[in-house]
Protein backbone atom coordinates (compact mmCIF):
# COMPACT_ATOMS: atom_id res chain seq x y z
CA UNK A 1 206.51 75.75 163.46
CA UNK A 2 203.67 76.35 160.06
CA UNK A 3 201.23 78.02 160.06
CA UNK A 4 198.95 75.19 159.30
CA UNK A 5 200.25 73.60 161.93
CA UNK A 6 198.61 76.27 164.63
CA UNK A 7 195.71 74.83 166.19
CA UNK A 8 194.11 78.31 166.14
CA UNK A 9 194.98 78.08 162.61
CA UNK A 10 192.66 75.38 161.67
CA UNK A 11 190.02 76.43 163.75
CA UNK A 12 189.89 80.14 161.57
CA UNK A 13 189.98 77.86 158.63
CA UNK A 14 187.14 76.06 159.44
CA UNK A 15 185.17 78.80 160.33
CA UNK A 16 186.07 80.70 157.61
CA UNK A 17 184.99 77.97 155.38
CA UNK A 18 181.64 77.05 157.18
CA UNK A 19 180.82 80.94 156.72
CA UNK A 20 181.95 81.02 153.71
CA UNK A 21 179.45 77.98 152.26
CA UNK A 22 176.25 79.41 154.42
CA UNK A 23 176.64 83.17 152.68
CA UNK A 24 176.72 81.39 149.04
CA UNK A 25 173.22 79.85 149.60
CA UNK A 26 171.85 84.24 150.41
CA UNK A 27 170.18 85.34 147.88
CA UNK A 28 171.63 88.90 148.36
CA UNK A 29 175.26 87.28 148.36
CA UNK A 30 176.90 90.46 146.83
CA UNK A 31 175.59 93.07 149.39
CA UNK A 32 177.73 90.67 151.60
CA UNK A 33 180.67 90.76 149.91
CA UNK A 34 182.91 93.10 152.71
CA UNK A 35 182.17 90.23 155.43
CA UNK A 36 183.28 87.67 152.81
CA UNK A 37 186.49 89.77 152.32
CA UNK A 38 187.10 90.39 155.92
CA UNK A 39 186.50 86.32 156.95
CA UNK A 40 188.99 85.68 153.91
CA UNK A 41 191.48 87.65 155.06
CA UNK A 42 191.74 86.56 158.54
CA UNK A 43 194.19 83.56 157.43
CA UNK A 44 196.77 86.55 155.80
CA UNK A 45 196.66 88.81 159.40
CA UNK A 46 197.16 85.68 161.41
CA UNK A 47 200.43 84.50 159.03
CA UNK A 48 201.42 88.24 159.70
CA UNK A 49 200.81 88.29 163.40
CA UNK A 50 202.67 84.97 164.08
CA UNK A 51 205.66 85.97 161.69
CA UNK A 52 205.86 88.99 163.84
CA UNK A 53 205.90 87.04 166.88
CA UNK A 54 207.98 84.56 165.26
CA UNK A 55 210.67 87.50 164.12
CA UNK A 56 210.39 89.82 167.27
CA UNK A 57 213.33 88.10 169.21
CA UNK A 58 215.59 87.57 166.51
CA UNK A 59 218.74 89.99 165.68
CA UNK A 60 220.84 90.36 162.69
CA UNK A 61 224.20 90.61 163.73
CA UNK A 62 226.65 90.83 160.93
């Protein structure tokens, strides 16, 4: 399974973008910038979390 694929996925997408457009129109947009970073990021922790997921029952047995 992608990532993209996720429902859960999408959904942080979305939001992330919707956030995203309403804290370009503040005037003050740089004093915002951590939230920005934080609501960017969420896509990269999810990929993580599900790899782990993904990865957690598999062995290497050589």
């Amino acid at each position: 399974m992608k990532l993209e694929d996720l429902q859960v996925y999408q959904i942080s997408m979305k939001l992330a973008d919707e956030v995203h457009d309403l804290v370009m129109e503040w005037d003050n947009f740089h004093k915002f910038s951590e939230l920005i970073d934080r609501y960017n990021s969420l896509g990269i922790k999810l990929n993580n979390y599900i790899n782990t997921i993904g990865n957690s029952g598999n062995t290497n047995d050589h």
